[in-house]
Protein backbone atom coordinates (compact mmCIF):
# COMPACT_ATOMS: atom_id res chain seq x y z
CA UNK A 1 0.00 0.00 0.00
CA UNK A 2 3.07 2.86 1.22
CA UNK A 3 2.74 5.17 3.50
CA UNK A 4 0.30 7.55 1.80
CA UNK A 5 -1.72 4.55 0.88
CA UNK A 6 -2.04 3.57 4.67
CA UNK A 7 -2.39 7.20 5.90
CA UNK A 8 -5.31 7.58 3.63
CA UNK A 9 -7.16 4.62 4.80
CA UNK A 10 -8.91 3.91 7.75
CA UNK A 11 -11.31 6.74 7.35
CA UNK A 12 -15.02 5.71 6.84
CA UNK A 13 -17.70 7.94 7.61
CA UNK A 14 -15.78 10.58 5.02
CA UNK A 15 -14.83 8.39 2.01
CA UNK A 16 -15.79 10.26 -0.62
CA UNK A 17 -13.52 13.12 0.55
CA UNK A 18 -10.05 11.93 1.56
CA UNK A 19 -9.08 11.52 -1.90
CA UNK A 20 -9.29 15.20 -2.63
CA UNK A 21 -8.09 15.94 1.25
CA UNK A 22 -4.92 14.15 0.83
CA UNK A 23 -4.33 15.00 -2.82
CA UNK A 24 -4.00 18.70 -1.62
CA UNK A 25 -1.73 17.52 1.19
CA UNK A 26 0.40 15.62 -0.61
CA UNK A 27 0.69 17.88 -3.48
CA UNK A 28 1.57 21.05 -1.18
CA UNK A 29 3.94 18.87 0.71
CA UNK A 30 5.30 16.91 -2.65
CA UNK A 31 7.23 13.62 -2.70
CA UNK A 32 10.56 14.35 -0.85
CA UNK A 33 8.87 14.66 2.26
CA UNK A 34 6.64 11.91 2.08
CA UNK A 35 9.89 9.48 1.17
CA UNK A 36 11.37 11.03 4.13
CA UNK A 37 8.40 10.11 6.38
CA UNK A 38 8.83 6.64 4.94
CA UNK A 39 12.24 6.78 5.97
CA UNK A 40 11.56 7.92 9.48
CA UNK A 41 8.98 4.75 10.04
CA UNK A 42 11.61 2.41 8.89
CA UNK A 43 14.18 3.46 11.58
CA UNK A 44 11.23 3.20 14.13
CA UNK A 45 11.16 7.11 14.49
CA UNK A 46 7.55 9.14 13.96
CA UNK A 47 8.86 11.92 11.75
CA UNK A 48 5.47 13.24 11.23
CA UNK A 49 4.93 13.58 15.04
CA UNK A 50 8.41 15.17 15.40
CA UNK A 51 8.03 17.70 12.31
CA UNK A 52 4.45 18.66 14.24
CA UNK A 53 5.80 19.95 16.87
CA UNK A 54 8.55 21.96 15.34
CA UNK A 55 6.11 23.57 12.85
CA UNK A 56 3.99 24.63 15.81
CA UNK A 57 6.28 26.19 17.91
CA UNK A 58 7.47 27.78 15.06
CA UNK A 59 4.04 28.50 14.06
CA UNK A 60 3.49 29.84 17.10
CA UNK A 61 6.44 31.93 17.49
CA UNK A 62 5.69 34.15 14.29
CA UNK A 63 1.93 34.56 15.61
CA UNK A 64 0.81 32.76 12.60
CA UNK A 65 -0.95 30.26 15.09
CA UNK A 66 -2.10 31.16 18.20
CA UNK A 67 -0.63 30.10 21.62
CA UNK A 68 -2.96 26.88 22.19
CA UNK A 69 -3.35 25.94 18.51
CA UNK A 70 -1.51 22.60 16.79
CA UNK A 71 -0.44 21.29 13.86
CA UNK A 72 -2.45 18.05 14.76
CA UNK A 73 -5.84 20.50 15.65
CA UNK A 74 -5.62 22.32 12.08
CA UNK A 75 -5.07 19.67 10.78
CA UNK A 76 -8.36 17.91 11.79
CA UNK A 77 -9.91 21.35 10.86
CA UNK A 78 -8.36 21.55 7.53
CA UNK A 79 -9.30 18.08 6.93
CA UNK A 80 -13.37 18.48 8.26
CA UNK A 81 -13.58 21.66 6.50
CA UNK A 82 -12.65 20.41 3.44
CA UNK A 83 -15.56 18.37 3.05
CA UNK A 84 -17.27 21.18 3.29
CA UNK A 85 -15.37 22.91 0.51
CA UNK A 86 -13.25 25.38 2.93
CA UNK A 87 -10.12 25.38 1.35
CA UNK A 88 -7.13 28.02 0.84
CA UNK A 89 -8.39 28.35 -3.08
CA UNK A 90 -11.79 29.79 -1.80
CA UNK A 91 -10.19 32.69 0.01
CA UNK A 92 -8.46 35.87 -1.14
CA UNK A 93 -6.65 35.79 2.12
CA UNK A 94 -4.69 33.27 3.94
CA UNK A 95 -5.96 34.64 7.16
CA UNK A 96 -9.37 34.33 5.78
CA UNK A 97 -8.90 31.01 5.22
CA UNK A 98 -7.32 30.50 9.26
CA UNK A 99 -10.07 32.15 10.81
CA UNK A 100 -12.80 29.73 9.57
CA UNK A 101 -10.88 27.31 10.17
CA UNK A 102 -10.44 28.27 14.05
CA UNK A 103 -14.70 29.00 13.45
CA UNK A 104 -15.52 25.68 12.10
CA UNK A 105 -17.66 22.82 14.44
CA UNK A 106 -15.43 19.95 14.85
CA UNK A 107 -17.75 16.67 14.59
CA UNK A 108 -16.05 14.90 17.19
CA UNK A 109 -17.30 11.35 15.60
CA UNK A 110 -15.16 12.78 12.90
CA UNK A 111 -12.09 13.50 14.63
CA UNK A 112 -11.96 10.31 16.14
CA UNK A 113 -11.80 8.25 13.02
CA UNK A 114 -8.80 10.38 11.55
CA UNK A 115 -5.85 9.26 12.56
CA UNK A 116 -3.10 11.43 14.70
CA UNK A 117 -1.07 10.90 11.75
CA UNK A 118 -3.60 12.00 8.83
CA UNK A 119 -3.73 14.76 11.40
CA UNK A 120 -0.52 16.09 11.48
CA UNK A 121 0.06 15.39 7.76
CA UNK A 122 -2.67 17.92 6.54
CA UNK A 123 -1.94 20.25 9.56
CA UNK A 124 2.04 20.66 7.85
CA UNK A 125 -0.15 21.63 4.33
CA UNK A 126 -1.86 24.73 6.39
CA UNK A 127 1.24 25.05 8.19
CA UNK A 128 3.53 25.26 4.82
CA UNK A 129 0.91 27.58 3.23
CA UNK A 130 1.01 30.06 6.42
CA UNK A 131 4.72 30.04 6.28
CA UNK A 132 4.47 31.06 2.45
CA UNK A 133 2.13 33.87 3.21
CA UNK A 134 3.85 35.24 5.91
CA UNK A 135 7.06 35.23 4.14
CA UNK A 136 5.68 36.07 0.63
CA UNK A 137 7.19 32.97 -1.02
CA UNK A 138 5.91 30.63 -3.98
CA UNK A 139 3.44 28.13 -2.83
CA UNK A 140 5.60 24.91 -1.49
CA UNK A 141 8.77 27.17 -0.60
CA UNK A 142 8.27 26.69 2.90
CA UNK A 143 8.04 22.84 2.49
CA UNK A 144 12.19 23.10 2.61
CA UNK A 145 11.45 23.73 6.41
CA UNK A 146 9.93 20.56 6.97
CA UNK A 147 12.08 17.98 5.27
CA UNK A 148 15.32 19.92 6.83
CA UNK A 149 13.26 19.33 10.11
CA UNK A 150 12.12 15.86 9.08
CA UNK A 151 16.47 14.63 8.22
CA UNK A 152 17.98 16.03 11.50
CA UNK A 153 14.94 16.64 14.07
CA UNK A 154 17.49 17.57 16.75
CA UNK A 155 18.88 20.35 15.34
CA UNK A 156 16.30 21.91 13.38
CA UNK A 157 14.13 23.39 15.72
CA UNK A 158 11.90 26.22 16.16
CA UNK A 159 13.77 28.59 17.68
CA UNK A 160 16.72 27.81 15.19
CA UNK A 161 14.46 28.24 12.30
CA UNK A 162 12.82 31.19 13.86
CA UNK A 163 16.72 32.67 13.72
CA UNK A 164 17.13 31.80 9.91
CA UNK A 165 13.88 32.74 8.55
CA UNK A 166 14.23 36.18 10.92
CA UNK A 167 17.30 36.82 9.29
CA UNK A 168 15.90 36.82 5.56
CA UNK A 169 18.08 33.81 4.28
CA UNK A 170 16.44 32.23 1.62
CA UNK A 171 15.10 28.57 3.18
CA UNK A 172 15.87 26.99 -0.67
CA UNK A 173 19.35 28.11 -0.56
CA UNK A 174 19.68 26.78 2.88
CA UNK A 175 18.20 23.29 1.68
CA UNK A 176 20.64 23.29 -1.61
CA UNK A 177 23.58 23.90 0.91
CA UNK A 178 22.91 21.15 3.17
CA UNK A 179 22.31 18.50 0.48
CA UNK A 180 25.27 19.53 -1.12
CA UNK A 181 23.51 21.08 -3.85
CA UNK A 182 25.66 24.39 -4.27
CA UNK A 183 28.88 25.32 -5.85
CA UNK A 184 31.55 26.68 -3.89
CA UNK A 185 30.89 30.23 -3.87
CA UNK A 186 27.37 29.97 -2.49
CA UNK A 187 27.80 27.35 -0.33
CA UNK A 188 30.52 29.72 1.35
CA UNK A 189 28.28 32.74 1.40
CA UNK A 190 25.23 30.32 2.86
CA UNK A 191 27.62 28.55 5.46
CA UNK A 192 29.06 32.14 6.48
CA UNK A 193 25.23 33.28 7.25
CA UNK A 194 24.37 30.15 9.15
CA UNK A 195 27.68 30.41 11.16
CA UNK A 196 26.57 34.36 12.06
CA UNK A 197 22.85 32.58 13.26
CA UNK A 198 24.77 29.80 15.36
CA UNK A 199 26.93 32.72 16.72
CA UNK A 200 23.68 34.42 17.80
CA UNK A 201 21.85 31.52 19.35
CA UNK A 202 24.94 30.61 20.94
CA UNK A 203 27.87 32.83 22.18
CA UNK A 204 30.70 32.05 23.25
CA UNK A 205 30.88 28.73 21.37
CA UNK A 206 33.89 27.95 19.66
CA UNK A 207 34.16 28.97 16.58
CA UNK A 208 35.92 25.65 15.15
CA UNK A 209 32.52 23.67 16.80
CA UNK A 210 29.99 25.93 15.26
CA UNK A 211 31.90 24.94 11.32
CA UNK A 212 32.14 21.34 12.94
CA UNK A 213 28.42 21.04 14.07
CA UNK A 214 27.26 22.21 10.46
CA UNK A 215 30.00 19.88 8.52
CA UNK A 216 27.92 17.01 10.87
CA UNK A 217 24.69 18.23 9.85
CA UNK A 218 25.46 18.09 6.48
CA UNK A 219 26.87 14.70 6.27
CA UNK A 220 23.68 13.43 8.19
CA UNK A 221 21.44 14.80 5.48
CA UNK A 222 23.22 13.63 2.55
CA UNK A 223 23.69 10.16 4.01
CA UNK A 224 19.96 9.95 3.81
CA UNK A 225 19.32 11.28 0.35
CA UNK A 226 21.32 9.27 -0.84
């Protein structure tokens, strides 16, 4: 079946729905980070539940969601409302589009079918898409944030990606740089930007570690891309 086979199943009062629902999902969040989810499950590690919880701290750090609100409760409201045809398409505003989702009735039957997973999974699409918005980037830019998170959970966090998307690097850049995707001029001008962040979150460090940490963080992703 695969993983978006088995995250799509298991729902049965809404049938006629989770096609479209997850089609959106995993068209917003694309491929990469769905093979990277599969990856995750193999090593016994819930990358979707990790990734959560960085997006909504992070969420909730640029105000974007509000202190008590999830990635795992927008989710469930993304996924309801869709049935009901309240989706980002229908608004002219992304905030239009958050603030019936925070209105909408939850059927509670509802939620309890749909899985934490299928949660969290179409909680990261609203997630990605109020990232975008806030940041004025092409739909699926923000995506870059979650499979960085999803390859090295421990070091990506909110309050590091708070620091990089604060500073106005560009998140695609960051990604190329990582997977070893840049030539040596721009990887030099990324790595000198991220060393000036890692300064920032932590002074005092030496300055041999900080290089070190993000020569480690590097060889961690591109093991796994490989």
């Amino acid at each position: 079946m695969g993983w978006f086979g088995s995250i799509c199943s298991g729902i049965s009062s809404c049938l006629s729905s989770v096609g479209s629902c997850f089609s959106s999902a995993a068209s917003y969040l694309g491929s990469a980070f769905s093979t990277m989810v599969d990856k995750g499950l193999a090593i016994g590690r819930s990358v979707l539940s990790s990734v959560g919880n960085m997006a909504t701290g992070l969420l909730q750090s640029f105000g974007i969601f509000k202190e008590k609100e999830t990635v795992e409760e927008m989710g469930d409201r993304a996924f309801q409302a869709h049935e009901q045809n309240i989706v980002p398409e229908q608004f002219e505003h992304f905030d239009q589009y958050l603030d019936n989702l925070r209105n909408f009735q939850l059927d509670p039957e509802k939620s309890k079918e749909i899985t934490t997973d299928q949660k969290i999974y179409k909680g990261l699409e609203v997630a990605g898409r109020g990232l975008d918005d806030k940041f004025n980037t092409p739909s699926g830019t923000m995506v870059k944030v979650f499979e960085l998170a999803a390859q090295s959970p421990d070091f990506f966090t909110a309050d590091r990606f708070k620091s990089i998307l604060d500073s106005g690097m560009d998140i695609v850049s960051i990604a190329d740089y990582f997977e070893g995707r840049l030539g040596a001029g721009e990887a030099l001008d990324v790595e000198t930007d991220l060393f000036k962040i890692e300064q920032s979150l932590q002074p005092g460090r030496d300055d041999s570690e900080i290089y070190k940490k993000l020569d480690d963080i590097k060889n961690v992703i591109q093991g796994r891309i490989e």
